[in-house]
PDB file of N, CA and C in Angstrom:
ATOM      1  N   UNK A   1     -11.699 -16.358  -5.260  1.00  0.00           N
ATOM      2  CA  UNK A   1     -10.720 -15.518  -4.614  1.00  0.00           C
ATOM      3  C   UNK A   1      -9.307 -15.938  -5.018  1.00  0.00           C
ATOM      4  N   UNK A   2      -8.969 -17.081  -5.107  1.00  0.00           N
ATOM      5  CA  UNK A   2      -7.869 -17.702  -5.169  1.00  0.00           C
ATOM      6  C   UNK A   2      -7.542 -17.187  -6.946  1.00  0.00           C
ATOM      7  N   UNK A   3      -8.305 -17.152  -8.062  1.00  0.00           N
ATOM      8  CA  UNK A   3      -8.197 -16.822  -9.369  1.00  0.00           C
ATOM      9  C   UNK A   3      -7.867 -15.677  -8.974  1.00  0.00           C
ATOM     10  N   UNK A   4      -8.167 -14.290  -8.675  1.00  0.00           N
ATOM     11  CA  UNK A   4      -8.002 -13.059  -8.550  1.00  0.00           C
ATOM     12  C   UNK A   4      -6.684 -12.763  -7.705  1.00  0.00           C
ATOM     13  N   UNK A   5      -6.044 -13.615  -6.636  1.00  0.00           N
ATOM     14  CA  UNK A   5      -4.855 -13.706  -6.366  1.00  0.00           C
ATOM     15  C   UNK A   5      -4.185 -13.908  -7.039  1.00  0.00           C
ATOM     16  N   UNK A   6      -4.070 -14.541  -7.801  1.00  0.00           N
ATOM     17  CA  UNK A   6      -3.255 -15.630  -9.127  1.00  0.00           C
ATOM     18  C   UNK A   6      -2.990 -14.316  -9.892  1.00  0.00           C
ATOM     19  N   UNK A   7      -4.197 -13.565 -10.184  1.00  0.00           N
ATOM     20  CA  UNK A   7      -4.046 -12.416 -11.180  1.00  0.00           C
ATOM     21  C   UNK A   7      -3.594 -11.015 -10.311  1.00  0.00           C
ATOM     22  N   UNK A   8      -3.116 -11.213  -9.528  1.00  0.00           N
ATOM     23  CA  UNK A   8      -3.183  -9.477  -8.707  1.00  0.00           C
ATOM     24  C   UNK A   8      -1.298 -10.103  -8.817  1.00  0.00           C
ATOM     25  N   UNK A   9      -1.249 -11.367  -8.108  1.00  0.00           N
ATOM     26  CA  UNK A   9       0.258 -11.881  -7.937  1.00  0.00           C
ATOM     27  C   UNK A   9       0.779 -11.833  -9.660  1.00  0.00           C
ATOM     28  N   UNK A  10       0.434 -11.859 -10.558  1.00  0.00           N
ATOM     29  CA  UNK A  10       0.901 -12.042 -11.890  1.00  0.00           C
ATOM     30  C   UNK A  10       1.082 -10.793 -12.395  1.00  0.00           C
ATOM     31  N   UNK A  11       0.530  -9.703 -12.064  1.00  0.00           N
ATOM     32  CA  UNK A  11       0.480  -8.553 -12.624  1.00  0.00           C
ATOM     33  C   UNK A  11       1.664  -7.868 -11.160  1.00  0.00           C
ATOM     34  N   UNK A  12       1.925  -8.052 -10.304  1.00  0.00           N
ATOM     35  CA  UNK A  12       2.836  -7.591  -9.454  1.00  0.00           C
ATOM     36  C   UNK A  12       4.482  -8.401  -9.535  1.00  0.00           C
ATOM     37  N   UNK A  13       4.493  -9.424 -10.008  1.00  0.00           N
ATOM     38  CA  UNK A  13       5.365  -9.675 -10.989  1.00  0.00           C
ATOM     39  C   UNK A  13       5.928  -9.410 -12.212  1.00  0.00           C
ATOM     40  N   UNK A  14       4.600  -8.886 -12.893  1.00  0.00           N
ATOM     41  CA  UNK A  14       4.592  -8.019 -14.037  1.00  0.00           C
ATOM     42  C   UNK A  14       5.442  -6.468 -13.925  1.00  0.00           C
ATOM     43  N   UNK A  15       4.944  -6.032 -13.016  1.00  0.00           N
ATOM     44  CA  UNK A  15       5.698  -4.752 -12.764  1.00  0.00           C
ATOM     45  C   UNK A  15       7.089  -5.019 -12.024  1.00  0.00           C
ATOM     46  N   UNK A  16       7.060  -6.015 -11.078  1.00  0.00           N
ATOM     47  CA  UNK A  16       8.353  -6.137 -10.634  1.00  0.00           C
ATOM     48  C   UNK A  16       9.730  -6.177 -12.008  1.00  0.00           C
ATOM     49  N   UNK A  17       9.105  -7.263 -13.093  1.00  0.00           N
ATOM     50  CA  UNK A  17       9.706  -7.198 -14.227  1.00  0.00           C
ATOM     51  C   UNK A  17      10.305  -6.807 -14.983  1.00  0.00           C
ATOM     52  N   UNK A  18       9.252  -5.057 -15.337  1.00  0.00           N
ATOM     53  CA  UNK A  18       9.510  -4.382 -16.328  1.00  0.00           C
ATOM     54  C   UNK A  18      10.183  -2.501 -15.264  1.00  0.00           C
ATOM     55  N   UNK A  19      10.197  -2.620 -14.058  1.00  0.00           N
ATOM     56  CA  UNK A  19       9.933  -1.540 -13.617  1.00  0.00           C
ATOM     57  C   UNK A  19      12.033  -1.415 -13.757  1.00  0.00           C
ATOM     58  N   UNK A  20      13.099  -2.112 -13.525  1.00  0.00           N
ATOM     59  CA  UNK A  20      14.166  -2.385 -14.175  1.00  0.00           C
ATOM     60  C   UNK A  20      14.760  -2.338 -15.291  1.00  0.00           C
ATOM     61  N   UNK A  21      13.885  -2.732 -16.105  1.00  0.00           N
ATOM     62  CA  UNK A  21      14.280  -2.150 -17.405  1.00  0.00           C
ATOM     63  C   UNK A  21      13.801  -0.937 -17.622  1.00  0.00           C
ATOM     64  N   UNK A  22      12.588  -0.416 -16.869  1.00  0.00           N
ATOM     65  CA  UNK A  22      12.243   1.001 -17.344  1.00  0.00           C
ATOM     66  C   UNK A  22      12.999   1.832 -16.945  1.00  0.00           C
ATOM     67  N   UNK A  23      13.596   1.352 -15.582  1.00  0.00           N
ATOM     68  CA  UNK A  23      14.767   2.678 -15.420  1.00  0.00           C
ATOM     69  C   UNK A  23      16.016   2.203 -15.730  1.00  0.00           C
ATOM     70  N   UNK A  24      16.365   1.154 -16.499  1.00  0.00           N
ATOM     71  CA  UNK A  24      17.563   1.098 -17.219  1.00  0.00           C
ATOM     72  C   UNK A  24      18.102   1.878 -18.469  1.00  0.00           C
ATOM     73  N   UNK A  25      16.492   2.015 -18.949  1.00  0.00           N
ATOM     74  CA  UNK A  25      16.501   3.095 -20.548  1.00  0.00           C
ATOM     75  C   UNK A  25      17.069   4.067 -20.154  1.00  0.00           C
ATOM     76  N   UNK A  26      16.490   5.015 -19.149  1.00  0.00           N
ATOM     77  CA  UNK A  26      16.584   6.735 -19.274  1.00  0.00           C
ATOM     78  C   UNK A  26      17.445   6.646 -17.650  1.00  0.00           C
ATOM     79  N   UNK A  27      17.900   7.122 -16.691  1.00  0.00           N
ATOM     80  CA  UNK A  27      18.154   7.463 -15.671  1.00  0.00           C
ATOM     81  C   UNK A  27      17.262   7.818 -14.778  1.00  0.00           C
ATOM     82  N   UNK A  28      16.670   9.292 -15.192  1.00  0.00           N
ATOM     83  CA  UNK A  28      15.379   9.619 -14.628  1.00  0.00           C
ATOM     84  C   UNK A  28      14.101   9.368 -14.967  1.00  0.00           C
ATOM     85  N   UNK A  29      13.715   8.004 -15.581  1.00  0.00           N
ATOM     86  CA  UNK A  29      12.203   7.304 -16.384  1.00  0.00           C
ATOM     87  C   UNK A  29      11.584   7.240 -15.353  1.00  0.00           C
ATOM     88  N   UNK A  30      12.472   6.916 -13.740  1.00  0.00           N
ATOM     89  CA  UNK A  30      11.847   6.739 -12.736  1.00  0.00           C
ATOM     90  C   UNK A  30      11.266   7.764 -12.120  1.00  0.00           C
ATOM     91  N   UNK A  31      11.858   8.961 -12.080  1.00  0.00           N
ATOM     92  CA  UNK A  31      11.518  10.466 -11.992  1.00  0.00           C
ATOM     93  C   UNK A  31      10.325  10.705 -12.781  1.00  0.00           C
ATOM     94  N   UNK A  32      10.265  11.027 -13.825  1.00  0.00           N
ATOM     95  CA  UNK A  32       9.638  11.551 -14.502  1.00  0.00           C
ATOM     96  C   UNK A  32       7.932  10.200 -14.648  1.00  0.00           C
ATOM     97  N   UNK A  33       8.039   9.239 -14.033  1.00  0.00           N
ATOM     98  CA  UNK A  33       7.080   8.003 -13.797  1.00  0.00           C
ATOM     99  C   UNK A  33       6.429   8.451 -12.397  1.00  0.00           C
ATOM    100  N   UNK A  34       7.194   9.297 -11.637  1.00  0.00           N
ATOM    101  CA  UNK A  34       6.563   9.671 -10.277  1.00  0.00           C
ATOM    102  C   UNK A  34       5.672  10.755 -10.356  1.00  0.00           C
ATOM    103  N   UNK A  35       6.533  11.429 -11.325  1.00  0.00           N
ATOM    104  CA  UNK A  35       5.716  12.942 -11.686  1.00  0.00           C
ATOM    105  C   UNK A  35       4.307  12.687 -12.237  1.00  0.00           C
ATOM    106  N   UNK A  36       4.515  11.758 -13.385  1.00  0.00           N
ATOM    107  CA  UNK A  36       3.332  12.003 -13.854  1.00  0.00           C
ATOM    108  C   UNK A  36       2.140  11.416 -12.917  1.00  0.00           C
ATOM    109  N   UNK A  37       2.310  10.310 -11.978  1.00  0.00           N
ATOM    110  CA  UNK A  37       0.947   9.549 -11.216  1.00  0.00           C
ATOM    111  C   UNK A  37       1.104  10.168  -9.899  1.00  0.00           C
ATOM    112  N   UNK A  38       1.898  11.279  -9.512  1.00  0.00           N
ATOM    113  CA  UNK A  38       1.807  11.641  -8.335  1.00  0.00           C
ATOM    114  C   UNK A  38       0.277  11.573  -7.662  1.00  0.00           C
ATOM    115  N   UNK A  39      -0.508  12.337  -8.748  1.00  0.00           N
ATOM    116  CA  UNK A  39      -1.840  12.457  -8.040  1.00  0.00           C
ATOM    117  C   UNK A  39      -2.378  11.134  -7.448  1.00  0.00           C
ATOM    118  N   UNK A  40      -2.309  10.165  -8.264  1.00  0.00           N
ATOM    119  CA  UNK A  40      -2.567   8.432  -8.250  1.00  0.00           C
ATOM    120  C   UNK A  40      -2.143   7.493  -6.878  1.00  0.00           C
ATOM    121  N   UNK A  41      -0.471   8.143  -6.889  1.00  0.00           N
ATOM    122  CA  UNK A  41       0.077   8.132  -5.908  1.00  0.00           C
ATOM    123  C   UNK A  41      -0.696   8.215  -4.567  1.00  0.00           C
ATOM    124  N   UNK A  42      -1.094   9.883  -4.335  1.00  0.00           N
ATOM    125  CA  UNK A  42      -1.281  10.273  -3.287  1.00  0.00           C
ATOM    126  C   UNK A  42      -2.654   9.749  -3.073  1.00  0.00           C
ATOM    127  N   UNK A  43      -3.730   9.611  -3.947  1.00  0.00           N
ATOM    128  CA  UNK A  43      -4.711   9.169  -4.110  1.00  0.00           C
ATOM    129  C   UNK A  43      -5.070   7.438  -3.142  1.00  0.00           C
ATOM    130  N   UNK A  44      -3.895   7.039  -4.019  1.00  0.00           N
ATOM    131  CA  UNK A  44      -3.748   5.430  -3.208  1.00  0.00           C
ATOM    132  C   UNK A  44      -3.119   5.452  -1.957  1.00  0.00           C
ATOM    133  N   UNK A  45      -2.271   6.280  -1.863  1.00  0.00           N
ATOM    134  CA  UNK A  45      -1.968   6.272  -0.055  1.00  0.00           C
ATOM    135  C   UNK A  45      -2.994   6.503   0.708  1.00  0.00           C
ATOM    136  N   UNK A  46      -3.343   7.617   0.227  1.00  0.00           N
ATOM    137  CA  UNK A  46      -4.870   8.170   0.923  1.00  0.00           C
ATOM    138  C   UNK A  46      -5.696   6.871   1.013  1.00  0.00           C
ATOM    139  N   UNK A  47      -6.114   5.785   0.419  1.00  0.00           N
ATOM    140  CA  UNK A  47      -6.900   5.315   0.296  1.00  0.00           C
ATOM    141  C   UNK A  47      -6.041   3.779   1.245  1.00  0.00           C
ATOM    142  N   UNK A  48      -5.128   3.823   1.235  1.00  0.00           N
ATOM    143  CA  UNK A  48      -4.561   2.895   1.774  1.00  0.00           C
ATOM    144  C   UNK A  48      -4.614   3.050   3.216  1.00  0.00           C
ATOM    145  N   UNK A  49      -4.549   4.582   4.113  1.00  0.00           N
ATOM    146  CA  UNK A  49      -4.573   4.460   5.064  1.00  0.00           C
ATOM    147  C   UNK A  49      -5.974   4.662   5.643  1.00  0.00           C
ATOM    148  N   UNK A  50      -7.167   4.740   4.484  1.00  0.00           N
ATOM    149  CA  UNK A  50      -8.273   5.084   4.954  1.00  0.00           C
ATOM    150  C   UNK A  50      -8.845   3.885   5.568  1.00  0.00           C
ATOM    151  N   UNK A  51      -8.374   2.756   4.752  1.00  0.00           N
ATOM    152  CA  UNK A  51      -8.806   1.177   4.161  1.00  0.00           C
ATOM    153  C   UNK A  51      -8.059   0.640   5.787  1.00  0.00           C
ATOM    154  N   UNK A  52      -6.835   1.060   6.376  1.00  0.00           N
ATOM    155  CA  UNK A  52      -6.229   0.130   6.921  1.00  0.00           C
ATOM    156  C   UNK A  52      -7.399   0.532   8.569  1.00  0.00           C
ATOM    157  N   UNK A  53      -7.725   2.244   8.948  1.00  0.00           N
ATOM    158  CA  UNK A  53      -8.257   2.613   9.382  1.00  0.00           C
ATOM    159  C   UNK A  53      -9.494   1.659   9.850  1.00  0.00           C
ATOM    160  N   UNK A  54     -10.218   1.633   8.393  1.00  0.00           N
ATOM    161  CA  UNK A  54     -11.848   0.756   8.843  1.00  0.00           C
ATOM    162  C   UNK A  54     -11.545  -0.544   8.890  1.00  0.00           C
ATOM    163  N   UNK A  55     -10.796  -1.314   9.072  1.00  0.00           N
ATOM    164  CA  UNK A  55     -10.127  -2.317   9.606  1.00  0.00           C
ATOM    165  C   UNK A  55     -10.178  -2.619  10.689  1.00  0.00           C
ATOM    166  N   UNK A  56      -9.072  -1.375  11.503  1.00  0.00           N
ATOM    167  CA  UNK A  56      -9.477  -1.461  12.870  1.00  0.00           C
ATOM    168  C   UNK A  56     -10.386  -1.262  13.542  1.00  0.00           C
ATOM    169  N   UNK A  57     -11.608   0.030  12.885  1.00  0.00           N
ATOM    170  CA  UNK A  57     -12.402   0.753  13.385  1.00  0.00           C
ATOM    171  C   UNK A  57     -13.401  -0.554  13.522  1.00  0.00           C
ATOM    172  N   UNK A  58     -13.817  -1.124  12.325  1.00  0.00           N
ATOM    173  CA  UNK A  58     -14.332  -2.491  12.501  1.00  0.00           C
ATOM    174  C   UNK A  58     -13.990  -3.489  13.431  1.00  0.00           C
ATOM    175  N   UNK A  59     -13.129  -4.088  13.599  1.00  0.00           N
ATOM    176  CA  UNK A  59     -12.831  -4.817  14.655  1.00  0.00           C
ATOM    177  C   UNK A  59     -13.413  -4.674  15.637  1.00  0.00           C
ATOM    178  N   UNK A  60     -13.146  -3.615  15.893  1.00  0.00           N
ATOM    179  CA  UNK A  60     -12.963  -2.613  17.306  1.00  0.00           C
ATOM    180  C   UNK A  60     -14.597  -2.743  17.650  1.00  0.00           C
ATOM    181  N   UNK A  61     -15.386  -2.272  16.707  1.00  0.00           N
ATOM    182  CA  UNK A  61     -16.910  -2.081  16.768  1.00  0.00           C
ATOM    183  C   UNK A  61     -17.472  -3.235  17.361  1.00  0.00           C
ATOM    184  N   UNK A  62     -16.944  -4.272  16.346  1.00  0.00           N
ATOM    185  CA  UNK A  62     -17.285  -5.740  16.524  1.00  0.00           C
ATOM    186  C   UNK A  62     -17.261  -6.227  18.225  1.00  0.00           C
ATOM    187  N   UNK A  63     -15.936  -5.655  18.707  1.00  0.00           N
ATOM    188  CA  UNK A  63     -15.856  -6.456  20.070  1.00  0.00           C
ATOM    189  C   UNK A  63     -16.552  -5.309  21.030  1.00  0.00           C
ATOM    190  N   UNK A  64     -16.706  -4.178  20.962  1.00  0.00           N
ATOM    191  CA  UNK A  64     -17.380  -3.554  21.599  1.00  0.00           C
ATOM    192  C   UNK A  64     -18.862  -3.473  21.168  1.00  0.00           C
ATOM    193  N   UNK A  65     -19.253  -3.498  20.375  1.00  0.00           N
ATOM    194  CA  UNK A  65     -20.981  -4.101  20.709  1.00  0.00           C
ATOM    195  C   UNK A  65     -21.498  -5.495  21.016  1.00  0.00           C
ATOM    196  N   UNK A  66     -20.714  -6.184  20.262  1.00  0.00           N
ATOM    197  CA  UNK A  66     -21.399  -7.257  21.053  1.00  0.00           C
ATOM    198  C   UNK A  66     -19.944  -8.486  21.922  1.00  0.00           C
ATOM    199  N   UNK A  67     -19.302  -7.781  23.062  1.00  0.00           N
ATOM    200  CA  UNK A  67     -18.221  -8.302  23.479  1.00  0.00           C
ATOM    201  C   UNK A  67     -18.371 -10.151  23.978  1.00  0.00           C
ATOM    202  N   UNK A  68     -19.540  -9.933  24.112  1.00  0.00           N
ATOM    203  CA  UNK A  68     -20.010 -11.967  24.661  1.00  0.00           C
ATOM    204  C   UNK A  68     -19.885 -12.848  23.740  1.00  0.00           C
ATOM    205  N   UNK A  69     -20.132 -12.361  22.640  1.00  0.00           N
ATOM    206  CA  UNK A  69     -20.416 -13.189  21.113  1.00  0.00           C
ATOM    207  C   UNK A  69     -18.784 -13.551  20.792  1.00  0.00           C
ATOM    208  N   UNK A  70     -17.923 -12.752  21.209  1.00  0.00           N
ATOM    209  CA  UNK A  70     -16.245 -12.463  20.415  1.00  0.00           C
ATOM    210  C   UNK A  70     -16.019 -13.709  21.498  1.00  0.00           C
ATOM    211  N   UNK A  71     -15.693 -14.824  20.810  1.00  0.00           N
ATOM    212  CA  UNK A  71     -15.086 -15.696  21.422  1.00  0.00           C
ATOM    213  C   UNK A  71     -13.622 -16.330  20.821  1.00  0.00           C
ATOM    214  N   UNK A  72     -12.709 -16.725  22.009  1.00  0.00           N
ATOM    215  CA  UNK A  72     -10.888 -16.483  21.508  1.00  0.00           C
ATOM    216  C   UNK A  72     -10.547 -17.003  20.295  1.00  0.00           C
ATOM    217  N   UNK A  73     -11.285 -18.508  20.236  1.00  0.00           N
ATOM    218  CA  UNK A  73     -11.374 -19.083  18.429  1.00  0.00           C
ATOM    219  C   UNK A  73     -12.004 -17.863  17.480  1.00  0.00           C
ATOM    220  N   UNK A  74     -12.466 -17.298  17.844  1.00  0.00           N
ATOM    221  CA  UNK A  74     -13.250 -15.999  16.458  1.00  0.00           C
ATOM    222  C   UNK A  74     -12.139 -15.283  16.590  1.00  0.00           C
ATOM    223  N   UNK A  75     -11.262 -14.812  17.489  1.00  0.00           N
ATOM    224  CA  UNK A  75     -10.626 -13.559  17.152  1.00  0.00           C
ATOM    225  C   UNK A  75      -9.358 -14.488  17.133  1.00  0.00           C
ATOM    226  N   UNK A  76      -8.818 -15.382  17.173  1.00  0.00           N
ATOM    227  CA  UNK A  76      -7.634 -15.960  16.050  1.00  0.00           C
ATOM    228  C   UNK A  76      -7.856 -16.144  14.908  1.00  0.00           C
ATOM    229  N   UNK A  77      -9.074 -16.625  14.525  1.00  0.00           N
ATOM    230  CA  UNK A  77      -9.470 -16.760  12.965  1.00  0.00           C
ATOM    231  C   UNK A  77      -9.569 -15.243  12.392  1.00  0.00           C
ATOM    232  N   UNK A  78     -10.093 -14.993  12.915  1.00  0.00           N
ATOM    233  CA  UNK A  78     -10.900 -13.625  12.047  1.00  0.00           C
ATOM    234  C   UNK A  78      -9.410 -12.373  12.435  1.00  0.00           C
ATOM    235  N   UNK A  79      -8.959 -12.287  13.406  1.00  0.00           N
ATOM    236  CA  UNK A  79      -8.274 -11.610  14.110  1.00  0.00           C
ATOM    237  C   UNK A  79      -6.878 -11.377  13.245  1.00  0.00           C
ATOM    238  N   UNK A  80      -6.355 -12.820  13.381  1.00  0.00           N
ATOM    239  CA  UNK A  80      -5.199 -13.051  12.464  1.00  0.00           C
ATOM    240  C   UNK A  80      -5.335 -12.269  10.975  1.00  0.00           C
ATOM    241  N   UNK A  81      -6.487 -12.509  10.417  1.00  0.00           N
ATOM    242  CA  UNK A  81      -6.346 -11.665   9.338  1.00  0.00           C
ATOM    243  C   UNK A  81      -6.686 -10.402   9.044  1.00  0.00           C
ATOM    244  N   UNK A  82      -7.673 -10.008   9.974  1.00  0.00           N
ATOM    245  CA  UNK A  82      -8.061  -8.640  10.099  1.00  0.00           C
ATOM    246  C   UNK A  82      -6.249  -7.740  10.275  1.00  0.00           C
ATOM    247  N   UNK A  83      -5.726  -8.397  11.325  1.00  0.00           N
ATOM    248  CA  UNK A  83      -4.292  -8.030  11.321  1.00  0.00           C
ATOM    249  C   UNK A  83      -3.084  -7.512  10.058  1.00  0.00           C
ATOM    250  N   UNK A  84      -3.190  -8.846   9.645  1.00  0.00           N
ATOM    251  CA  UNK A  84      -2.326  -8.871   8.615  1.00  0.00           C
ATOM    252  C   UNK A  84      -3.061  -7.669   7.468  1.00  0.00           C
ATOM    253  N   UNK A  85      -3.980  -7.695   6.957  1.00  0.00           N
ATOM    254  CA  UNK A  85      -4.740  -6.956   6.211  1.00  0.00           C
ATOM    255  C   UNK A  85      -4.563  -5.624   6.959  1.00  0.00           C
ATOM    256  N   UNK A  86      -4.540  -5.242   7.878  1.00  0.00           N
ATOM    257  CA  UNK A  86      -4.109  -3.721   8.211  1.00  0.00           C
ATOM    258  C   UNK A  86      -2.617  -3.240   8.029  1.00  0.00           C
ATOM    259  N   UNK A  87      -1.831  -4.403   8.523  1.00  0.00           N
ATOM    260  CA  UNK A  87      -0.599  -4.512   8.709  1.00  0.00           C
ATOM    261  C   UNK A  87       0.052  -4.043   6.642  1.00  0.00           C
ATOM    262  N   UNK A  88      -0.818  -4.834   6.307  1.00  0.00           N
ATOM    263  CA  UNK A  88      -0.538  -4.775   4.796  1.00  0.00           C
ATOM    264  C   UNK A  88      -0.896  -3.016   3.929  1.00  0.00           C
ATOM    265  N   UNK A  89      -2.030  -3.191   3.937  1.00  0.00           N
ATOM    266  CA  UNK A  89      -2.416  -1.555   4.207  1.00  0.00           C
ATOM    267  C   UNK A  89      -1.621  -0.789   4.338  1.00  0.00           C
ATOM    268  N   UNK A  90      -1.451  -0.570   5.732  1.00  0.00           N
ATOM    269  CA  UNK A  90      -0.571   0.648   6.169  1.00  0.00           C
ATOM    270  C   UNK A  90       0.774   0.527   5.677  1.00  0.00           C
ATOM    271  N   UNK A  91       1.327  -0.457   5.723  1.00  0.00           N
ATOM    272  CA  UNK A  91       2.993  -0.565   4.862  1.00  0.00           C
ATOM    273  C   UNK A  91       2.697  -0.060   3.340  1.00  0.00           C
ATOM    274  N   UNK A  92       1.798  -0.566   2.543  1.00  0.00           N
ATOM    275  CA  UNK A  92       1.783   0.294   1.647  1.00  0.00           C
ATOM    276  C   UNK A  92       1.708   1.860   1.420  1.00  0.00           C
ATOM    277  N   UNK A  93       1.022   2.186   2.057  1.00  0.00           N
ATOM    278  CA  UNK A  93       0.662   3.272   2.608  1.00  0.00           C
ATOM    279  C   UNK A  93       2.206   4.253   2.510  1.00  0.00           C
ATOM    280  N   UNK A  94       2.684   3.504   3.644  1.00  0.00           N
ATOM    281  CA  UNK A  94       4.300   3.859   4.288  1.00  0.00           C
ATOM    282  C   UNK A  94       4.726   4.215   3.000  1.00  0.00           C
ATOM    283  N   UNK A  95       5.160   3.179   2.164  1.00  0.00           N
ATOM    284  CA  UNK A  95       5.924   3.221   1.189  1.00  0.00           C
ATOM    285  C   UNK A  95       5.436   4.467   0.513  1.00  0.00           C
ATOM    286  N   UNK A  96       4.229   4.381  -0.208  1.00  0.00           N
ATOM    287  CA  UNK A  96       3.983   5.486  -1.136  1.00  0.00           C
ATOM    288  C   UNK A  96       4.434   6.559  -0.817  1.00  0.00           C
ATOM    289  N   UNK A  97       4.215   6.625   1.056  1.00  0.00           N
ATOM    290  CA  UNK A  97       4.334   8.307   1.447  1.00  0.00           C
ATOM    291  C   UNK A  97       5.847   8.486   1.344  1.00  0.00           C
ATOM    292  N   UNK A  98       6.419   7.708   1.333  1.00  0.00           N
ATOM    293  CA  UNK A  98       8.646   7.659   1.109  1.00  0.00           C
ATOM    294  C   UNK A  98       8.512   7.936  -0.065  1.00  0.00           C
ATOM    295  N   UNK A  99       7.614   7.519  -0.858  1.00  0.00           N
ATOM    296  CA  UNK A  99       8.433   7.671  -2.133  1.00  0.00           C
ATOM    297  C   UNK A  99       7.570   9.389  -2.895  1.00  0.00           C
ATOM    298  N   UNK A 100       6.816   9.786  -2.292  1.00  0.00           N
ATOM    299  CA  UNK A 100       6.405  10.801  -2.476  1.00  0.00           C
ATOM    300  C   UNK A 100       6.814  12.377  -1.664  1.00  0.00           C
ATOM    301  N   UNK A 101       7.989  11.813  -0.827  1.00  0.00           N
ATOM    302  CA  UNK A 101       8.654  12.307   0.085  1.00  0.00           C
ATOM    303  C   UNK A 101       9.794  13.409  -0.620  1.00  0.00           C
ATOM    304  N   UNK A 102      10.355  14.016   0.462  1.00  0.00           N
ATOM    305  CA  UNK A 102      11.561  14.595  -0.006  1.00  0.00           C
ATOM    306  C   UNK A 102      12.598  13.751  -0.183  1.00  0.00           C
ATOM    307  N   UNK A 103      12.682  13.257   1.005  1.00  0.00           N
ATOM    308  CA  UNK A 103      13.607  11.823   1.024  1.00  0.00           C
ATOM    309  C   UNK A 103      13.691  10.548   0.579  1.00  0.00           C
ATOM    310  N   UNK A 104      12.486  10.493   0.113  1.00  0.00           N
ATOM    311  CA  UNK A 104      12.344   9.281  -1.076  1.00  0.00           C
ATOM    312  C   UNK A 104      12.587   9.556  -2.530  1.00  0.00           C
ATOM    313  N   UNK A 105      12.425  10.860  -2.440  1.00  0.00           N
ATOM    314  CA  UNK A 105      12.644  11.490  -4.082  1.00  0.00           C
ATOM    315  C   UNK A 105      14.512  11.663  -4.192  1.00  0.00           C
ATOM    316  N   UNK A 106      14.752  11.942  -2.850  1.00  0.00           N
ATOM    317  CA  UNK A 106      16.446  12.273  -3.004  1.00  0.00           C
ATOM    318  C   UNK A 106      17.259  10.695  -3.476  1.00  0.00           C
ATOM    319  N   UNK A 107      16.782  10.242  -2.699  1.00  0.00           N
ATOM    320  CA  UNK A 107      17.017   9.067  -2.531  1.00  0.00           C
ATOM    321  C   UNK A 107      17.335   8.141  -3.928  1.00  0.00           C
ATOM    322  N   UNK A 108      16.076   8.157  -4.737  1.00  0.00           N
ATOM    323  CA  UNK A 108      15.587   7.732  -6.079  1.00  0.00           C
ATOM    324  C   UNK A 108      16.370   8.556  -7.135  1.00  0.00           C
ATOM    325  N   UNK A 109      16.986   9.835  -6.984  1.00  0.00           N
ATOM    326  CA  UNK A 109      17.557  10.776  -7.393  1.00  0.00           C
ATOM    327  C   UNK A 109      16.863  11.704  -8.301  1.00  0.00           C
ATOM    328  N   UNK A 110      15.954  12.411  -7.721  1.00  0.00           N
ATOM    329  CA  UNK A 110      15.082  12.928  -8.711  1.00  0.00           C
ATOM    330  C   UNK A 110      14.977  14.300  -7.635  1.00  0.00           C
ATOM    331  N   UNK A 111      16.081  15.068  -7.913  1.00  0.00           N
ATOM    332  CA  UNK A 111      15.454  16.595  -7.145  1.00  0.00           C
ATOM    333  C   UNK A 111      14.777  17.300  -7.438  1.00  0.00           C
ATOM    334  N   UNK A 112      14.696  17.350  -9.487  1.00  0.00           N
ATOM    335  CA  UNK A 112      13.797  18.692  -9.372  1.00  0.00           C
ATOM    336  C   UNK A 112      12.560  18.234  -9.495  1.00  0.00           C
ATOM    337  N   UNK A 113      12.171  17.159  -8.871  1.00  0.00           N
ATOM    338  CA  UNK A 113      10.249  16.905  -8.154  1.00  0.00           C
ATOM    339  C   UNK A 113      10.218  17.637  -6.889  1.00  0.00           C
ATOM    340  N   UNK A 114      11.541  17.697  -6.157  1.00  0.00           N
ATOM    341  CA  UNK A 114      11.513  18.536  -4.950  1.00  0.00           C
ATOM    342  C   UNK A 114      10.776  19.803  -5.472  1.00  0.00           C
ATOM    343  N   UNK A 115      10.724  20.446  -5.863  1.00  0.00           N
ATOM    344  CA  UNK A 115      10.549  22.103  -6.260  1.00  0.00           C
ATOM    345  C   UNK A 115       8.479  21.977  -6.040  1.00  0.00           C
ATOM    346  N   UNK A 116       8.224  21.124  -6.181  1.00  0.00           N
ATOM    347  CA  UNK A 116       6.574  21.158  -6.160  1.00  0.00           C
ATOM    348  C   UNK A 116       6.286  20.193  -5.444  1.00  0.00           C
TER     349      UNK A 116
END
C-alpha cells in the first residue's frame, strides 16, 4: 500500500508540475483541457460521490446489524478513516463539480464552454 501511495503522490506532483506550464503556453490550454475530458470529468465526480456514498452506507450497515460487536476502540480505528476517506471523496467530488460549473468555468476564464 505504502508503494502505490509513493506512486499516486508522485504522479499528483507530476501534474501539480506541469499543469502551470500548460497554461502558461496558450491562455485558454486550460479551457480547451476541460473541454476535451469533460466527459472524464463528470464521469469521476460521478464516481467520486458514488464511492464517498458506500462509505457511509457501509458504516452505517456495519453498526446497524450487528450494533454489540461495534465497540468505541473499533469505531476510532476504523471510524477515523472511514471518515477521512469520505471526507476526501466528496471534496473531490466538490471540486470537479466547480470546475465543471458555470462558475468555475467563469472563473478559470473560459466562457465559450458556457454555451454547452
Amino acid at each position: 500500500m505504502k508503494k502505490i501511495m509513493n506512486k499516486v503522490n508522485m504522479a499528483i506532483v507530476g501534474m501539480m508540475v506541469a499543469s502551470p506550464a500548460f497554461a502558461a503556453v496558450n491562455d485558454k490550454a486550460i479551457c480547451t483541457f476541460i473541454a476535451d475530458l469533460r466527459g472524464v470529468f463528470r464521469m469521476l465526480q460521478t464516481f467520486c460521490f458514488i464511492g464517498a456514498a458506500f462509505i457511509i452506507a457501509g458504516w452505517a450497515w456495519g453498526y446497524i446489524s450487528k450494533p454489540d460487536s461495534m465497540k468505541t476502540d473499533d469505531l476510532k480505528t476504523k471510524g477515523s478513516g472511514l471518515l477521512v476517506g469520505f471526507i476526501l471523496l466528496f471534496s473531490v467530488g466538490l471540486v470537479l463539480r466547480f470546475l465543471l460549473s458555470a462558475s468555475g468555468q467563469s472563473y478559470l476564464g473560459c466562457p465559450e464552454l458556457l454555451q454547452w
